[in-house]
Protein backbone atom coordinates (compact mmCIF):
# COMPACT_ATOMS: atom_id res chain seq x y z
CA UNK A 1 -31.32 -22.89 -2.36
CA UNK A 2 -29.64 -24.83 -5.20
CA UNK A 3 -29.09 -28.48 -4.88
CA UNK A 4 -25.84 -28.77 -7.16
CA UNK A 5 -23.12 -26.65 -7.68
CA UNK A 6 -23.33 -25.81 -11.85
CA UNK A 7 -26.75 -24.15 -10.03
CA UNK A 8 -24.52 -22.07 -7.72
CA UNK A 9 -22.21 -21.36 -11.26
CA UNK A 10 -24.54 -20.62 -13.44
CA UNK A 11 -25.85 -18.20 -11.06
CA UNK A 12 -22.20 -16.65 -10.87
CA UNK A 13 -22.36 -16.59 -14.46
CA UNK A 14 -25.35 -14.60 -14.77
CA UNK A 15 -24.65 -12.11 -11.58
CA UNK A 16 -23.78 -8.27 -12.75
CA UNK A 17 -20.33 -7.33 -12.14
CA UNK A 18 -18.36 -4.23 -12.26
CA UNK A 19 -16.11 -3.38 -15.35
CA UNK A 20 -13.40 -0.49 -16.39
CA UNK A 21 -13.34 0.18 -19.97
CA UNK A 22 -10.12 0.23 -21.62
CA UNK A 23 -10.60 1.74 -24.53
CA UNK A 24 -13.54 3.25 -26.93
CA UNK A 25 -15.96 0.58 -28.74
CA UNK A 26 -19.21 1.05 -29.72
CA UNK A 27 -22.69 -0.59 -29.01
CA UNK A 28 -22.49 -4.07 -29.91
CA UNK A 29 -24.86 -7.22 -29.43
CA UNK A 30 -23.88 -10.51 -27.39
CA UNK A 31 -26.35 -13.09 -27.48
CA UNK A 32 -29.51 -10.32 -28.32
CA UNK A 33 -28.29 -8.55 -25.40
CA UNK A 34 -27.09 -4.95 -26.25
CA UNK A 35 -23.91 -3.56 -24.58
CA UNK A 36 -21.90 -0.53 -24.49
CA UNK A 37 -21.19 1.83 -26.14
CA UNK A 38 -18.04 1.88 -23.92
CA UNK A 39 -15.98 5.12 -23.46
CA UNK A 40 -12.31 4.40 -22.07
CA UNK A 41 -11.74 4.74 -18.04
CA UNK A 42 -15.61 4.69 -17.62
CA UNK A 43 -17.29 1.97 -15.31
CA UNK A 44 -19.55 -0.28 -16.14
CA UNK A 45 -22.37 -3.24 -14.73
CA UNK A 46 -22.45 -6.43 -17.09
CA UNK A 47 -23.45 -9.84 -16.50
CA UNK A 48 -20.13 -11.97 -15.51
CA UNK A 49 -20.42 -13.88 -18.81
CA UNK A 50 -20.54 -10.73 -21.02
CA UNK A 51 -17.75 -8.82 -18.74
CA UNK A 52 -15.48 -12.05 -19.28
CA UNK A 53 -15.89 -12.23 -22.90
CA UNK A 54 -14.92 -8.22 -23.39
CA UNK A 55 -12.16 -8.29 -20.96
CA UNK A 56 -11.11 -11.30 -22.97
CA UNK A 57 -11.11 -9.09 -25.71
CA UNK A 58 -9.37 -6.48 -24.48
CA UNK A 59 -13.02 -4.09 -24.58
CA UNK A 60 -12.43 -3.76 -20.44
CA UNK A 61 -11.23 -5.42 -17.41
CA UNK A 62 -12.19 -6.32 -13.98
CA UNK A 63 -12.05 -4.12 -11.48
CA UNK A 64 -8.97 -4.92 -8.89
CA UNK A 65 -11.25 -5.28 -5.95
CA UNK A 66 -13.39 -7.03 -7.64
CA UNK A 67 -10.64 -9.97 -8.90
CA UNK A 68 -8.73 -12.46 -7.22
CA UNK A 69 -5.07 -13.13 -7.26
CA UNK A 70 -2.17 -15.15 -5.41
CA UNK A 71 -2.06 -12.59 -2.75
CA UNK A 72 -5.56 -12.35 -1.68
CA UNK A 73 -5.79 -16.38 -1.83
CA UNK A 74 -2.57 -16.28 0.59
CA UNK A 75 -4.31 -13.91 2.40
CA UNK A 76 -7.64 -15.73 2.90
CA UNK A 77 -5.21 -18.97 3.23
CA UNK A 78 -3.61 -17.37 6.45
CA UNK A 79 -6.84 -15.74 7.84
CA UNK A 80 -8.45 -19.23 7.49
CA UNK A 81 -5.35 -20.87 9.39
CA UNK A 82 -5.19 -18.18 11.99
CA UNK A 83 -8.89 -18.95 13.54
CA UNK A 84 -9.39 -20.30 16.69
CA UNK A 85 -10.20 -23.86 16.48
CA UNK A 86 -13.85 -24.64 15.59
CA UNK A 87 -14.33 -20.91 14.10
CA UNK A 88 -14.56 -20.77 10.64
CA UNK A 89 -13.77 -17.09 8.82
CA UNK A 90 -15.81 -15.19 6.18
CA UNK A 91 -15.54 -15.58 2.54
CA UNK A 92 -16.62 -13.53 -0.15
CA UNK A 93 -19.92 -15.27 -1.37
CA UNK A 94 -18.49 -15.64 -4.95
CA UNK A 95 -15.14 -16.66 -3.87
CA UNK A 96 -15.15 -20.52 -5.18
CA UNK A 97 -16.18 -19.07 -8.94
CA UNK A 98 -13.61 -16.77 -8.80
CA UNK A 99 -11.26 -19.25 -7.27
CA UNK A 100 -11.91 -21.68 -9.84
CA UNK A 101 -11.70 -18.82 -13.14
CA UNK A 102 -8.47 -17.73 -11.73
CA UNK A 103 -7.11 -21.23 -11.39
CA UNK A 104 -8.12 -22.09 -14.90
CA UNK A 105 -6.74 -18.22 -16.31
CA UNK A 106 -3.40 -19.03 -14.98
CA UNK A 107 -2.99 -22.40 -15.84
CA UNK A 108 -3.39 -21.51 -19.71
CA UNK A 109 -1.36 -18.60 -19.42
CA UNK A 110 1.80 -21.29 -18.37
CA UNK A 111 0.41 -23.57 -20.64
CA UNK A 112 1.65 -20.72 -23.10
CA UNK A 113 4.43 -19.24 -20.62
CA UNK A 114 6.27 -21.74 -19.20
CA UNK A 115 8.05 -18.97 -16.44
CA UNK A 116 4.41 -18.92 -14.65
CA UNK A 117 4.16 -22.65 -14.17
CA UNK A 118 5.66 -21.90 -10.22
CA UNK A 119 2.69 -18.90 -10.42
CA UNK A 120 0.39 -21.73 -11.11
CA UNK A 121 1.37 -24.17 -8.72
CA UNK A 122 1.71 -21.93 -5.96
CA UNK A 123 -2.01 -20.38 -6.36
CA UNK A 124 -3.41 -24.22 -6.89
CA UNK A 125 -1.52 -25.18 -3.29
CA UNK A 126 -3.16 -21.94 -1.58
CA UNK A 127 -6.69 -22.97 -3.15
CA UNK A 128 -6.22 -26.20 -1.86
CA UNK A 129 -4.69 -25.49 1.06
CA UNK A 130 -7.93 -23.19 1.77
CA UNK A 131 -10.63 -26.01 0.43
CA UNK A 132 -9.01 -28.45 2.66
CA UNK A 133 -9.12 -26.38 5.77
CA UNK A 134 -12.31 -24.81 4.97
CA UNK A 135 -14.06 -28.55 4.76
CA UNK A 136 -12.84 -30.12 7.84
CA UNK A 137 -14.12 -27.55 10.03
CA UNK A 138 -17.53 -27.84 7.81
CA UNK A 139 -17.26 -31.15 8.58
CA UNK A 140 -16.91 -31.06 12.24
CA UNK A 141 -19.94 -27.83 11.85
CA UNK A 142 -22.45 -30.33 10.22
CA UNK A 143 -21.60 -33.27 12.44
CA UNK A 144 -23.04 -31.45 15.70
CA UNK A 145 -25.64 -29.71 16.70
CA UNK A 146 -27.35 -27.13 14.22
CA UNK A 147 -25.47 -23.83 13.99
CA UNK A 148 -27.07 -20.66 14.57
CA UNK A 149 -27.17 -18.24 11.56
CA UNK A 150 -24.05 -16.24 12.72
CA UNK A 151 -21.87 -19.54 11.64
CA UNK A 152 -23.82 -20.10 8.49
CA UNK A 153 -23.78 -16.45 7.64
CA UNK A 154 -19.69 -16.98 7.13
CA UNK A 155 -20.38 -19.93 4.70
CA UNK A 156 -20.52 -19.50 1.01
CA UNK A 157 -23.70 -20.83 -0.74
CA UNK A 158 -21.43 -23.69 -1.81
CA UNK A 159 -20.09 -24.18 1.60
CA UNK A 160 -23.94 -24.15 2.89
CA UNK A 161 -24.86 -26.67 -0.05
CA UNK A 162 -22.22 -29.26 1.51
CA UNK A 163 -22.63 -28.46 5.29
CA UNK A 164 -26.51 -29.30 4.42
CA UNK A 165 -25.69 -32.48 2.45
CA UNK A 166 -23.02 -33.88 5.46
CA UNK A 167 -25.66 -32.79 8.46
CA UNK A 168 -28.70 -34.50 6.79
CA UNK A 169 -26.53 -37.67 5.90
CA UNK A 170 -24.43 -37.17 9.81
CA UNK A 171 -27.94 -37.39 11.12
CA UNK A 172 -29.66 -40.15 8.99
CA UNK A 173 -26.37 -42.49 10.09
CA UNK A 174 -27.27 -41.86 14.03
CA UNK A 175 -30.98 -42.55 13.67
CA UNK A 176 -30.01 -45.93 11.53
CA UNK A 177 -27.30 -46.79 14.28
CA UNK A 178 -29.43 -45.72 17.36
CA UNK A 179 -32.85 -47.00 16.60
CA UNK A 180 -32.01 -50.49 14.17
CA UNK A 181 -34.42 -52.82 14.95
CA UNK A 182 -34.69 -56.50 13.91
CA UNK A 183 -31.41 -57.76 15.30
CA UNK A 184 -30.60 -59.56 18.40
């Protein structure tokens, strides 16, 4: 598993993704890698990194299921809030790239378009919202006894990263306090 999270992103960056092609373009190169030709309305695989540069061009887009918006973050914000206490909900395993790419889209578009500043802020205080509720319960996961695989199935890789970090440093802190010797 990766140790840091630009690991975890720059394995988001290189997964394949799913693409709609909005218009005609022909074969082109990106890096030495050759893509397309594209014919509009067709469907296509590409690494994140390439799909994000086209659809920044205007080549294709993401497909709908396949992107995140303010109404699937307040959706996973109230699904999250709605668990029983102690259970801890599913997330998509790249939600926290796409989290973070949609934060950062939005927040240039208002940096251009003041009217979606609200947008903005609204999406940033569901992310949060979800980051903050998502930890504590990792918190409380990693601080007693080692969870079976159904509870770390529902963690993201990022999620795992930190619930790995917090139980190995939960569990170094009772051996020191237990089992310190030398004082009297």
């Amino acid at each position: 598993m990766p140790q840091r999270l630009e690991d975890l992103d720059f394995r988001f960056e290189n997964s394949r993704v799913r693409v709609i092609a909005n218009r005609n373009y022909p074969e082109m190169k990106l890096a030495g890698i050759s893509v397309g030709p594209f014919q509009e309305g067709n469907e296509y695989e590409l690494y994140y990194w390439i799909a994000r540069e086209l659809t920044d061009a205007g080549v294709t887009h993401f497909r709908e299921e396949d992107s995140l918006d303010a109404t699937k973050l307040y959706k996973i914000q109230w699904k999250e809030r709605v668990q029983v206490a102690g259970q801890i909900s599913e997330l998509p395993e790249d939600f926290y790239p796409k989290m973070r790419r949609y934060l950062e889209q939005i927040r240039q578009e208002a940096a251009k378009q003041p009217e979606r500043i609200q947008e903005y802020r609204k999406a940033k205080d569901l992310a949060d919202d979800i980051v903050t509720s998502r930890l504590k319960k990792i918190v409380t996961l990693s601080s007693g006894p080692t969870q079976g695989e159904q509870v770390l199935a529902k963690l993201t890789a990022e999620e795992r990263l930190i619930y790995m970090k917090l139980g190995k440093a939960v569990s170094q802190w009772q051996t020191e306090i237990l089992h310190h010797e030398g004082e009297e």
